[in-house]
C-alpha atoms as a PDB file:
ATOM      1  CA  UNK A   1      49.332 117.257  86.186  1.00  0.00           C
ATOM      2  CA  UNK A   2      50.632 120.698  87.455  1.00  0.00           C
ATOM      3  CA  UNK A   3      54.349 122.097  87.879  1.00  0.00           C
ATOM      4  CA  UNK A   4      55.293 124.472  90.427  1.00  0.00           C
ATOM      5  CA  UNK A   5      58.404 126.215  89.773  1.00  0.00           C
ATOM      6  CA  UNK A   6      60.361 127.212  92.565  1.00  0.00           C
ATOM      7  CA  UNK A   7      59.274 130.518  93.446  1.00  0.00           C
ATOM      8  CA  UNK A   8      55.591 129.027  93.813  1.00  0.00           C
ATOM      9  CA  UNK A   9      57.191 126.475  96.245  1.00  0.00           C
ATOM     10  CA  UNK A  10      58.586 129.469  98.244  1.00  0.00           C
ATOM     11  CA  UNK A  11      55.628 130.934  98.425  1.00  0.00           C
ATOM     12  CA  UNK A  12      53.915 127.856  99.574  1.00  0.00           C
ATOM     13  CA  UNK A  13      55.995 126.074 102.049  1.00  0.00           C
ATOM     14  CA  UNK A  14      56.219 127.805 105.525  1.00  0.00           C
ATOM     15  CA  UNK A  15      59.066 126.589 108.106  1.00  0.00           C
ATOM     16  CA  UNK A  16      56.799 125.833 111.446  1.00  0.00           C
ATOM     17  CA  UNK A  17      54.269 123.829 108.997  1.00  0.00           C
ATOM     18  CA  UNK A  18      57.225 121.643 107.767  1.00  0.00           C
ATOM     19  CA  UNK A  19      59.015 121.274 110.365  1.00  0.00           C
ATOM     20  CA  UNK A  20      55.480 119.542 112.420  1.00  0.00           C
ATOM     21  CA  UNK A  21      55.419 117.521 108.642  1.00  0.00           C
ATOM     22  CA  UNK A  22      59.273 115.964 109.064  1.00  0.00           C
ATOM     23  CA  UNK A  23      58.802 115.047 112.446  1.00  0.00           C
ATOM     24  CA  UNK A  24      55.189 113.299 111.724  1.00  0.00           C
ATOM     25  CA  UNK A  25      56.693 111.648 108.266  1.00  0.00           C
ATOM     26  CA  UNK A  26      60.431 110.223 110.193  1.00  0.00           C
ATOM     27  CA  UNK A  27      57.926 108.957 113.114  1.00  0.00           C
ATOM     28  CA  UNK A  28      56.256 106.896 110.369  1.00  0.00           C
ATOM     29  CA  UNK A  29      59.300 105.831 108.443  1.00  0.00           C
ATOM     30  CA  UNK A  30      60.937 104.213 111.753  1.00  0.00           C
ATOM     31  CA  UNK A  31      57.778 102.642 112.538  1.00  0.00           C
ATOM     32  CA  UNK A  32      57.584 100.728 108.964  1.00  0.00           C
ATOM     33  CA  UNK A  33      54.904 102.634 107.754  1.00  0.00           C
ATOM     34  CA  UNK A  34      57.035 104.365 104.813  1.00  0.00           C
ATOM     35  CA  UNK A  35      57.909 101.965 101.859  1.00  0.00           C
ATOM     36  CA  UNK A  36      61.184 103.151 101.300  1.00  0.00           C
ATOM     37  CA  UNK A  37      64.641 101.922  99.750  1.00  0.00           C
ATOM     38  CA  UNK A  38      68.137 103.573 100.358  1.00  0.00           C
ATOM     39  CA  UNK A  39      68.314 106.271  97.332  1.00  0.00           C
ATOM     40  CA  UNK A  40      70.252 104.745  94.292  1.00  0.00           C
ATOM     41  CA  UNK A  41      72.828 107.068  92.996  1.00  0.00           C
ATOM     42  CA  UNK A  42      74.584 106.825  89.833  1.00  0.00           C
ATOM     43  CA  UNK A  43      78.239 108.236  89.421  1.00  0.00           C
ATOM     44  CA  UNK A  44      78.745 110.601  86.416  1.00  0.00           C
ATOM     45  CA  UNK A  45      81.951 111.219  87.370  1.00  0.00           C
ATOM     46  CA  UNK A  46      83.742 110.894  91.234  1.00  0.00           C
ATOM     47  CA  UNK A  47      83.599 113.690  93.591  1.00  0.00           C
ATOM     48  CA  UNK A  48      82.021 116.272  90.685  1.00  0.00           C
ATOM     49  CA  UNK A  49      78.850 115.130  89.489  1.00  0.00           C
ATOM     50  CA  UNK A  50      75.891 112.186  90.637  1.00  0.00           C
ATOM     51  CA  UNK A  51      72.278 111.616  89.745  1.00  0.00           C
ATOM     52  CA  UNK A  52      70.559 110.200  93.018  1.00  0.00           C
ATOM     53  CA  UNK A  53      66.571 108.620  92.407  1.00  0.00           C
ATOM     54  CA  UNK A  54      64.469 108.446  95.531  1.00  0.00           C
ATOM     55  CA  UNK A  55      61.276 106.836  95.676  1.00  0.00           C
ATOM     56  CA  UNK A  56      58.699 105.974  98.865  1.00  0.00           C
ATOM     57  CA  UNK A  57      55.461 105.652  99.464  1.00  0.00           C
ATOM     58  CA  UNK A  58      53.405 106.558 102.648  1.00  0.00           C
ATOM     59  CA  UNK A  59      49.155 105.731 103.317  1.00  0.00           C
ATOM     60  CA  UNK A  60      48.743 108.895 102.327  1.00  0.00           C
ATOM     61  CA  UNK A  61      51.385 110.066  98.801  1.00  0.00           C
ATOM     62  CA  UNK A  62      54.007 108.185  96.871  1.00  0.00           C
ATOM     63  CA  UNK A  63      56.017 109.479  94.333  1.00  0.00           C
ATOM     64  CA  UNK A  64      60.055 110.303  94.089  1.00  0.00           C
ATOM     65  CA  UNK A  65      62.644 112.835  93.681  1.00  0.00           C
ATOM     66  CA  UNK A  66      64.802 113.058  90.910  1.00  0.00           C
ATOM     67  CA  UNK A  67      68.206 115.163  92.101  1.00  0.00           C
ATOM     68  CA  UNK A  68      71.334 116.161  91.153  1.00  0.00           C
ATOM     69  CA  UNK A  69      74.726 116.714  93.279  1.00  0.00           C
ATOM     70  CA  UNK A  70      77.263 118.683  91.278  1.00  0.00           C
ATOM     71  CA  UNK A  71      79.796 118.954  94.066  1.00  0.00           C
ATOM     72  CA  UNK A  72      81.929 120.318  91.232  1.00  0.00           C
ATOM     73  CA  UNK A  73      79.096 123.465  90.465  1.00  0.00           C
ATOM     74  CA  UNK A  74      80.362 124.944  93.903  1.00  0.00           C
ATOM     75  CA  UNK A  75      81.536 128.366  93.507  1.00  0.00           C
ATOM     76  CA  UNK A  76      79.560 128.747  89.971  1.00  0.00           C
ATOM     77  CA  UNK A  77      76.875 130.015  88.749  1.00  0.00           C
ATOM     78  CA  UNK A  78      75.088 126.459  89.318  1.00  0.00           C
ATOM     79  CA  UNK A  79      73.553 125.472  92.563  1.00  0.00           C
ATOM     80  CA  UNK A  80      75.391 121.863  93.809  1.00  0.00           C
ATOM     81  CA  UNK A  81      71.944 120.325  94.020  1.00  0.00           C
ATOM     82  CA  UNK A  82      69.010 120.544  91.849  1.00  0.00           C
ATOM     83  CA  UNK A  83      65.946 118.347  91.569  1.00  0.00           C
ATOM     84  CA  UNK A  84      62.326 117.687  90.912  1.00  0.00           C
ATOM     85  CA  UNK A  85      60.058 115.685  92.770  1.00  0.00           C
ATOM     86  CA  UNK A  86      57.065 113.934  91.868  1.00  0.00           C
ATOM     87  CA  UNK A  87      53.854 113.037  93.532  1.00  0.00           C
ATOM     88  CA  UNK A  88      50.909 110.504  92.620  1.00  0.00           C
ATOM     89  CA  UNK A  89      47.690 109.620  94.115  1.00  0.00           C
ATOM     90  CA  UNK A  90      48.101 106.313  96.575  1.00  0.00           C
ATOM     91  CA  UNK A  91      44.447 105.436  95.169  1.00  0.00           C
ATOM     92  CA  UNK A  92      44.856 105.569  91.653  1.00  0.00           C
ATOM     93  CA  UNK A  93      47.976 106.453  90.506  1.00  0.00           C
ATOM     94  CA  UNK A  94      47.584 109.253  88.735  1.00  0.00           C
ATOM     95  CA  UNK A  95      50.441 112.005  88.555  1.00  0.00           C
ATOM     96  CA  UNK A  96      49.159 114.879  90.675  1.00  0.00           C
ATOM     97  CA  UNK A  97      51.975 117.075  90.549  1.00  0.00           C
ATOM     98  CA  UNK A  98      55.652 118.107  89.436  1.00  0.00           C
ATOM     99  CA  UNK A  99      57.709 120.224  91.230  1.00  0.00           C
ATOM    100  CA  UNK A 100      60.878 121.787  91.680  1.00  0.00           C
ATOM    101  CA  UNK A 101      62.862 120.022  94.203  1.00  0.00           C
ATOM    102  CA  UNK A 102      66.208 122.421  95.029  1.00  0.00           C
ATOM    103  CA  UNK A 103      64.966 124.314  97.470  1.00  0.00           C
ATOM    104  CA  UNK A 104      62.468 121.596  99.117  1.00  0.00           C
ATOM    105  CA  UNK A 105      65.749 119.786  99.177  1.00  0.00           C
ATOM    106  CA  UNK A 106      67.698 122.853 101.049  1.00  0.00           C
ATOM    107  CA  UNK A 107      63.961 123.573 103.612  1.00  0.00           C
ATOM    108  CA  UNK A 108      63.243 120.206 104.542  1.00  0.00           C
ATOM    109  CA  UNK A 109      66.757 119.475 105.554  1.00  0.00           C
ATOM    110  CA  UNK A 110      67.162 122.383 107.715  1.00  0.00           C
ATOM    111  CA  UNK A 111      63.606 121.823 108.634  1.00  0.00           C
ATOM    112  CA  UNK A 112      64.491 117.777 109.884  1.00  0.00           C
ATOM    113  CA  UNK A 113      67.769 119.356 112.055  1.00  0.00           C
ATOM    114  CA  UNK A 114      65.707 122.070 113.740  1.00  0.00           C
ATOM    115  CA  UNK A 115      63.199 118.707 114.688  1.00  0.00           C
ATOM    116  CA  UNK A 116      66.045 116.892 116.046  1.00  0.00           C
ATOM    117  CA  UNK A 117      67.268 120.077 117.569  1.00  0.00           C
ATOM    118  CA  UNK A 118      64.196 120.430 119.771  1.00  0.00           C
ATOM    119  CA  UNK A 119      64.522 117.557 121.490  1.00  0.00           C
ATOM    120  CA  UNK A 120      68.422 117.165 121.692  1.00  0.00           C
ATOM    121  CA  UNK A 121      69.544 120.750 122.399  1.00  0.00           C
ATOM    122  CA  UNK A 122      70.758 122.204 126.139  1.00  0.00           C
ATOM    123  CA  UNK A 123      68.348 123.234 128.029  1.00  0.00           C
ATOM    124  CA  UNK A 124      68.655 127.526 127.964  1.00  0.00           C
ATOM    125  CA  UNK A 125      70.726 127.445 124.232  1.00  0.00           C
ATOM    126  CA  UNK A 126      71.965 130.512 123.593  1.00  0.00           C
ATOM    127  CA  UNK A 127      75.011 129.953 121.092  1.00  0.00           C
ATOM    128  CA  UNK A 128      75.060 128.634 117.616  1.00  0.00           C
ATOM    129  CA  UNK A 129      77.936 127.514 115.719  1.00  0.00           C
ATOM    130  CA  UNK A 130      77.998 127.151 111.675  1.00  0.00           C
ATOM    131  CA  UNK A 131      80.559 125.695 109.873  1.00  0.00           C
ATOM    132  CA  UNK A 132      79.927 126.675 106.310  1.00  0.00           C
ATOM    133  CA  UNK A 133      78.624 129.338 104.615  1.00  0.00           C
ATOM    134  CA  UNK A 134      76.319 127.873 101.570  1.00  0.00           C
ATOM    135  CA  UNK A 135      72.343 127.168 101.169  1.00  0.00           C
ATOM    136  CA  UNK A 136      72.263 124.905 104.263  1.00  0.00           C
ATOM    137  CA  UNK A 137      73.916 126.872 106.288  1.00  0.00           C
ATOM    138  CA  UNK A 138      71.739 129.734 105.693  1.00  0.00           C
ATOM    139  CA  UNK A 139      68.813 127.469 105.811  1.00  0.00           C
ATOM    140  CA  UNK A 140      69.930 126.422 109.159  1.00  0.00           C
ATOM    141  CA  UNK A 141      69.901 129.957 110.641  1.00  0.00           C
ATOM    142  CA  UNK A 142      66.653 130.692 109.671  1.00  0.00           C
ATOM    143  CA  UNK A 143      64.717 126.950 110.450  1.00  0.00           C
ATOM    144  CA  UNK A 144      66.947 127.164 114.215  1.00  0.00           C
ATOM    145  CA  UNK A 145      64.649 129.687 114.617  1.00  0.00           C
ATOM    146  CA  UNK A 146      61.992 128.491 114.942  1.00  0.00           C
ATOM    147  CA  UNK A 147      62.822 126.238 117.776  1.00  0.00           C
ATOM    148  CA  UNK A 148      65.175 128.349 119.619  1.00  0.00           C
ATOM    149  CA  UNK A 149      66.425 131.868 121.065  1.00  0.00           C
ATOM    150  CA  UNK A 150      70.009 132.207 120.329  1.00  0.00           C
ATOM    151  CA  UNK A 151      72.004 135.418 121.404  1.00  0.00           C
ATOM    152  CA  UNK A 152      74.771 134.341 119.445  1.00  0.00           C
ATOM    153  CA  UNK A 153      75.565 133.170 116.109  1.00  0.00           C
ATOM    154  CA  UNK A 154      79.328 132.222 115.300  1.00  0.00           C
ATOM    155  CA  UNK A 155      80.172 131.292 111.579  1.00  0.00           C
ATOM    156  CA  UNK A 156      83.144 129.876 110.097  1.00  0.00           C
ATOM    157  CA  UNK A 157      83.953 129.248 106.213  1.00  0.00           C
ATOM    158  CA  UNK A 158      86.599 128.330 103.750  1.00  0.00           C
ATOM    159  CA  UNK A 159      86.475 131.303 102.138  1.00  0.00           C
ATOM    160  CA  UNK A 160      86.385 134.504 103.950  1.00  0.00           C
ATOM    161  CA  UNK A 161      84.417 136.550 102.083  1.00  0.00           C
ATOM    162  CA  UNK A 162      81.460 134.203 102.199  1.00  0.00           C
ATOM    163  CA  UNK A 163      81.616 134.188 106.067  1.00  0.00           C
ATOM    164  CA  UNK A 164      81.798 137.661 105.533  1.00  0.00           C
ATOM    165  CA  UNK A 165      78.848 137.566 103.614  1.00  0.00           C
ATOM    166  CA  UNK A 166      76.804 135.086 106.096  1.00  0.00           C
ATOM    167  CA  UNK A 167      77.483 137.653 109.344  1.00  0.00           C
ATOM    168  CA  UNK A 168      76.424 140.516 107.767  1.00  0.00           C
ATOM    169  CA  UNK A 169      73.441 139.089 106.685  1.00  0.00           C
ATOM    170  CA  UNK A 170      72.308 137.147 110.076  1.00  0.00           C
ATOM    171  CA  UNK A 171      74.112 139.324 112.612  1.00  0.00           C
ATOM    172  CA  UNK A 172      76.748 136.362 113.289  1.00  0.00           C
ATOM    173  CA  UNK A 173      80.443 136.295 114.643  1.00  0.00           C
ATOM    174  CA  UNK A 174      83.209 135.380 112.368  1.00  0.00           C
ATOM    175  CA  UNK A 175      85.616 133.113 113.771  1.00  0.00           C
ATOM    176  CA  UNK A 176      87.777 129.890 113.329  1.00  0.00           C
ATOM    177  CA  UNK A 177      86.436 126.775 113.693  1.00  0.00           C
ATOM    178  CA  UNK A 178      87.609 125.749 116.842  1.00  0.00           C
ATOM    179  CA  UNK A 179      86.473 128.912 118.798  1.00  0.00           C
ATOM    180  CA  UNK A 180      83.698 128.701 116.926  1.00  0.00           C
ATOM    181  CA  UNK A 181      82.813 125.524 118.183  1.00  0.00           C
ATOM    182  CA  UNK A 182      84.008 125.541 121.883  1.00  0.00           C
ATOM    183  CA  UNK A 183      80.811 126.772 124.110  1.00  0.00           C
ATOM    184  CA  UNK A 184      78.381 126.551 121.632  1.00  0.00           C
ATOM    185  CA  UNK A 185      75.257 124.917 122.596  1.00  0.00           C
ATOM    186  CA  UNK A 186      73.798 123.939 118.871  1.00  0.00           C
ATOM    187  CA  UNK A 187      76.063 123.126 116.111  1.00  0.00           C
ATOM    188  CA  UNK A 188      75.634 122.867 112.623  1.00  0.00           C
ATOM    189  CA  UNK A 189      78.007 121.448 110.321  1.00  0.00           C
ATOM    190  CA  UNK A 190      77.391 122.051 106.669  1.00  0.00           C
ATOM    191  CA  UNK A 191      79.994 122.029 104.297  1.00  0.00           C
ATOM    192  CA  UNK A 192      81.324 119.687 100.885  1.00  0.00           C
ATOM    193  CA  UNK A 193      84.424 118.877 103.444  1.00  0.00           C
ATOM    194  CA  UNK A 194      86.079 115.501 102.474  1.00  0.00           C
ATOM    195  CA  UNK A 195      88.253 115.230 105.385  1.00  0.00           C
ATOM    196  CA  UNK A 196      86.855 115.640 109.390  1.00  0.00           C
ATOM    197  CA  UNK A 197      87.096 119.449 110.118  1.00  0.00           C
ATOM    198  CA  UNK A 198      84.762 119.114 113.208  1.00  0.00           C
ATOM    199  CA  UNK A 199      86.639 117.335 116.198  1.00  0.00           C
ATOM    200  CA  UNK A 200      85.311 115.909 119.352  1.00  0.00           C
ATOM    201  CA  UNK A 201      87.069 117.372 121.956  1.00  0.00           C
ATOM    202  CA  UNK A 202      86.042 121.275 120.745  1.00  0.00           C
ATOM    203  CA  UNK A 203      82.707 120.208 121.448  1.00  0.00           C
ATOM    204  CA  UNK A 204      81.551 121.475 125.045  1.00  0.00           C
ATOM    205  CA  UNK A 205      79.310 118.699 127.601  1.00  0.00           C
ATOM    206  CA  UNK A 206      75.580 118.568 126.685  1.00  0.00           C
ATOM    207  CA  UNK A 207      76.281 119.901 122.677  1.00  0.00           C
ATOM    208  CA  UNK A 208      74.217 119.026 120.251  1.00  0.00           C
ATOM    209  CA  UNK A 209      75.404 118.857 116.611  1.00  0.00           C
ATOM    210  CA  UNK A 210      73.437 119.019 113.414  1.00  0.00           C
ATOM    211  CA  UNK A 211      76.071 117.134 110.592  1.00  0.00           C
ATOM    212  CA  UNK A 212      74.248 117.594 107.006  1.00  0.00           C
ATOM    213  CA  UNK A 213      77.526 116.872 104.766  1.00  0.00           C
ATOM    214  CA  UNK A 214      79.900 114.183 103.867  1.00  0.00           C
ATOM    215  CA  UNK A 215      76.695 112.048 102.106  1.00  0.00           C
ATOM    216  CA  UNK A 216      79.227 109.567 100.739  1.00  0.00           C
ATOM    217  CA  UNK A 217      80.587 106.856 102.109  1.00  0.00           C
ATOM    218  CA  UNK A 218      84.399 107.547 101.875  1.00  0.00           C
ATOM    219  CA  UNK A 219      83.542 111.598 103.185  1.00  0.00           C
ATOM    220  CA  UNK A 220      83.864 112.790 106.682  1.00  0.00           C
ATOM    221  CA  UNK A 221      82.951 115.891 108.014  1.00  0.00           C
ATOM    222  CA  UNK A 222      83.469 114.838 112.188  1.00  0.00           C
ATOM    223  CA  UNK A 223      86.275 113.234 113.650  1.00  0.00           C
ATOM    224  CA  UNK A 224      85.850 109.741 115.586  1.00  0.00           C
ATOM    225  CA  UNK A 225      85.808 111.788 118.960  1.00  0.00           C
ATOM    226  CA  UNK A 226      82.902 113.685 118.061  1.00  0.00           C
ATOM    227  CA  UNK A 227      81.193 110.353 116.384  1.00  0.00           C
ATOM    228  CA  UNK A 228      81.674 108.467 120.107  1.00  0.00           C
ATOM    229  CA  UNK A 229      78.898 111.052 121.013  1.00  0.00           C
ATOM    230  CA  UNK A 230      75.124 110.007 121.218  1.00  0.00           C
ATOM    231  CA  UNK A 231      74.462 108.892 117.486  1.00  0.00           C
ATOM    232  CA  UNK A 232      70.896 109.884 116.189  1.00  0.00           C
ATOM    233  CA  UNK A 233      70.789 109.419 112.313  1.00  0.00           C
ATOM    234  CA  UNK A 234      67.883 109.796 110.230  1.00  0.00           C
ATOM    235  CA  UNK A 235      67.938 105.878 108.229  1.00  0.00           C
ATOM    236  CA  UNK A 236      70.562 102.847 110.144  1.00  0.00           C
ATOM    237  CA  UNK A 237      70.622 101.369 106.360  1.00  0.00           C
ATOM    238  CA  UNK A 238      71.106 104.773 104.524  1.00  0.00           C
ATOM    239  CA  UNK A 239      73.735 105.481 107.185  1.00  0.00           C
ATOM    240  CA  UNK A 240      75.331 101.845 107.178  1.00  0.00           C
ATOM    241  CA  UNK A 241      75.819 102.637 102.749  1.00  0.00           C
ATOM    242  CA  UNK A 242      76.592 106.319 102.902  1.00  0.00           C
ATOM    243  CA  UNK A 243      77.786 107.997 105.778  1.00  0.00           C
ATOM    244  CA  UNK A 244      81.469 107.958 105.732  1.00  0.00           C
ATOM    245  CA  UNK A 245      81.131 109.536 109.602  1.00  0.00           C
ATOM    246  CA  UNK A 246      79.771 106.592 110.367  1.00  0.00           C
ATOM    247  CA  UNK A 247      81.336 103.796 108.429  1.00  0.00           C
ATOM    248  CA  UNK A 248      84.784 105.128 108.723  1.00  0.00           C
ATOM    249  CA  UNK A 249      83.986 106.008 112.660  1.00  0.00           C
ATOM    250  CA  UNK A 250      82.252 102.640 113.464  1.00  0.00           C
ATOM    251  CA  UNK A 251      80.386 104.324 115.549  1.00  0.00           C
ATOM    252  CA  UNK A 252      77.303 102.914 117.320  1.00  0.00           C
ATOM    253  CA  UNK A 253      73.868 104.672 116.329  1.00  0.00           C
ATOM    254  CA  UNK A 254      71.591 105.261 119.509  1.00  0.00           C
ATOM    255  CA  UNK A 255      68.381 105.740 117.561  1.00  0.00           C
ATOM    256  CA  UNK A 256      66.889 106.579 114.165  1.00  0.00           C
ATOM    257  CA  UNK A 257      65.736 110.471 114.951  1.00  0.00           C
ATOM    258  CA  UNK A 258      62.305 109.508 113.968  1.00  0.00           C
ATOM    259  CA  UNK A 259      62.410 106.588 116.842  1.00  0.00           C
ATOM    260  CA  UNK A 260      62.438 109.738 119.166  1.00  0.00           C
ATOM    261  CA  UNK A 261      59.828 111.500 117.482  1.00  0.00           C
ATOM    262  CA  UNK A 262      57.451 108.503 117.698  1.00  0.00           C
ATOM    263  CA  UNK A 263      58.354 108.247 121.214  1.00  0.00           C
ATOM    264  CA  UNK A 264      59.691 104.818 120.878  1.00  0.00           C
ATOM    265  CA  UNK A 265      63.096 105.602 122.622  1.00  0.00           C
ATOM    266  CA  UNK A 266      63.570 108.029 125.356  1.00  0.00           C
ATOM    267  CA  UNK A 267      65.447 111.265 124.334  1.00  0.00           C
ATOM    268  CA  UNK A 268      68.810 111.624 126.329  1.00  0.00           C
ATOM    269  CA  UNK A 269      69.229 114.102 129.364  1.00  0.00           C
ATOM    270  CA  UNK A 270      69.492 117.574 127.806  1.00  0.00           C
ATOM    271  CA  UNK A 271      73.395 117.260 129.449  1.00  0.00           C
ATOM    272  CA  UNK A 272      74.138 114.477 126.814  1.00  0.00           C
ATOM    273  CA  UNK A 273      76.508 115.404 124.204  1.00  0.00           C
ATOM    274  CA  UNK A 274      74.453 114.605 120.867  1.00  0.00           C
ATOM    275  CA  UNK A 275      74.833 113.762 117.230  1.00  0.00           C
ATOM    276  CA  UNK A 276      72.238 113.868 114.494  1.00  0.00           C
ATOM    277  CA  UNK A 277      73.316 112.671 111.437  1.00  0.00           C
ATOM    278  CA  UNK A 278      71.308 113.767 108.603  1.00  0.00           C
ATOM    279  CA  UNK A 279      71.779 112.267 105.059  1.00  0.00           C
ATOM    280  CA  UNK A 280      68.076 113.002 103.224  1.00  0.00           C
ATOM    281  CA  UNK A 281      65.159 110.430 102.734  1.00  0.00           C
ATOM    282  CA  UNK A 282      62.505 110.299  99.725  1.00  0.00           C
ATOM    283  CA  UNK A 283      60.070 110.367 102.164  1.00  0.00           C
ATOM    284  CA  UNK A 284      61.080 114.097 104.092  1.00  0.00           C
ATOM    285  CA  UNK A 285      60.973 115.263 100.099  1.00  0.00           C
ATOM    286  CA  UNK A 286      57.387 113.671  99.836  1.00  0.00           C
ATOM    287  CA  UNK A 287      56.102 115.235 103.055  1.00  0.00           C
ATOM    288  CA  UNK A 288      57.170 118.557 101.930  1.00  0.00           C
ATOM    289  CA  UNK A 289      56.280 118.552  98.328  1.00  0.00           C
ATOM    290  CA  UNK A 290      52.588 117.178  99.807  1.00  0.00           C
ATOM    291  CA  UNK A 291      52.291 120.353 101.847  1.00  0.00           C
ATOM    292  CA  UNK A 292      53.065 122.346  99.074  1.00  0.00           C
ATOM    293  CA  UNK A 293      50.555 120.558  96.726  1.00  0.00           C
ATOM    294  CA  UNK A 294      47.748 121.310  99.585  1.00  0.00           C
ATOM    295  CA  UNK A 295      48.751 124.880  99.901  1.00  0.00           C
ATOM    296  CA  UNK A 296      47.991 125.473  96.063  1.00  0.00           C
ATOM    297  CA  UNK A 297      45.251 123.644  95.862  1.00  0.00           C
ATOM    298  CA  UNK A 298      43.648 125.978  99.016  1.00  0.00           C
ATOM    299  CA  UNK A 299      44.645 128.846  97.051  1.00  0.00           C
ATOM    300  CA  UNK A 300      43.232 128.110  93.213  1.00  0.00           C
END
């Protein structure tokens, strides 16, 4: 069995490639191909550290992901996620390969919102809005990319300097949140907010928001005005146990995202106000790590 550290992984895994992989792999999960439980996650201790284990298994890889969350590593040295994942052959069961998991964990979840964002955004987008300033926010800018032009980026953090940091480095606007959010035709929200800091009536008719945070079920990161929008979310049981948008909104899910990718529901008119909310599944890790595995394997 092999290991691929993390700067193999970058080397390997390319954004357009993925991003075909997360739509193929959610089309399968909603259409009970994907063996698949809600991720069991142990508390260490509340709201600063959690072990989360994530197995699945597809026709074609099985294996799981082993990661960390270490809300309480933000602003350290220490990323807030870390992780390895783990693949085995369907046939036999033999280990194939090990590999490090943080950054398949930050590419594939920017990779599932720029997806979602394909089919849900305005028609002509021109204006992104970030709220945060960490890994997934960067990732966001960069996998947005790849399925859109936008003229304008608008960023708003916490902490100043970071959203200093971000517009220098991706050519974005700082602002507040609200003015951030008001016009903007793609919206990402990606932050270790607690408490709703995106609210409904900012958002503009025909928005479509990306919400990546708040993966516990007492956490909020959107008001219930912005939850009454068009609910896409990536698993109805890993929502129902640990999206506190959802559970503390009550709000009524439309469609599991990969229901739209397998063309099993209808996408809503491009002038729909939309919501995709993303928590992580085994099987987006699994996809990704298997695309990695095949892009070392062509090169050995």
């Amino acid at each position: 069995m092999i290991y691929l550290d993390e700067e193999r992984v970058r080397s390997l895994l390319q954004w357009d490639a993925l991003i075909e992989a997360m739509e193929t792999a959610l089309a399968a999960f909603s259409s009970g191909r994907v063996q698949q439980p809600v991720r069991a996650v142990l508390t260490v201790e509340e709201n600063k550290r959690y072990l989360g284990v994530m197995p699945a298994v597809t026709d074609e890889v099985m294996g799981a992901k082993l990661v960390s969350f270490y809300p309480g590593n933000e602003g350290t040295a220490f990323p807030t996620h870390n992780g390895v994942v783990l693949l085995f052959d369907t046939r036999t069961g033999v280990p194939l390969a090990a590999m490090d998991g943080r950054l398949i964990t930050e590419m594939r979840t920017a990779a599932v919102s720029a997806a979602a964002t394909k089919y849900l955004m305005p028609e002509r987008s021109r204006v992104l809005a970030v709220l945060g300033s960490g890994v997934q926010a960067h990732a966001h800018v960069h996998a947005l990319a790849h399925v859109g032009e936008f003229d304008e980026i608008r960023v708003w953090s916490r902490t100043a300097d970071h959203a200093r940091r971000f517009a220098r480095e991706h050519g974005a606007i700082v602002m507040d949140a609200e003015p951030a959010v008001r016009g903007a035709d793609v919206v990402v929200v990606a932050t270790s907010s607690q408490e709703p800091l995106l609210h409904g009536a900012w958002l503009k008719p025909g928005a479509h928001v990306n919400a990546v945070g708040a993966n516990r079920p007492a956490w909020r990161e959107l008001d219930d005005d912005a939850m009454e929008n068009v609910l896409f979310v990536d698993s109805r049981a890993a929502a129902a146990q640990e999206s506190g948008d959802a559970i503390g909104s009550k709000a009524s899910i439309y469609a599991e995202i990969g229901e739209l990718f397998a063309g099993n529901v209808d996408a809503p008119p491009r002038s729909t106000t939309t919501v995709f909310k993303s928590l992580g599944l085994a099987v987006e890790d699994l996809a990704a790590a298997q695309l990695v595995f095949h892009a070392h394997a062509a090169r050995e």
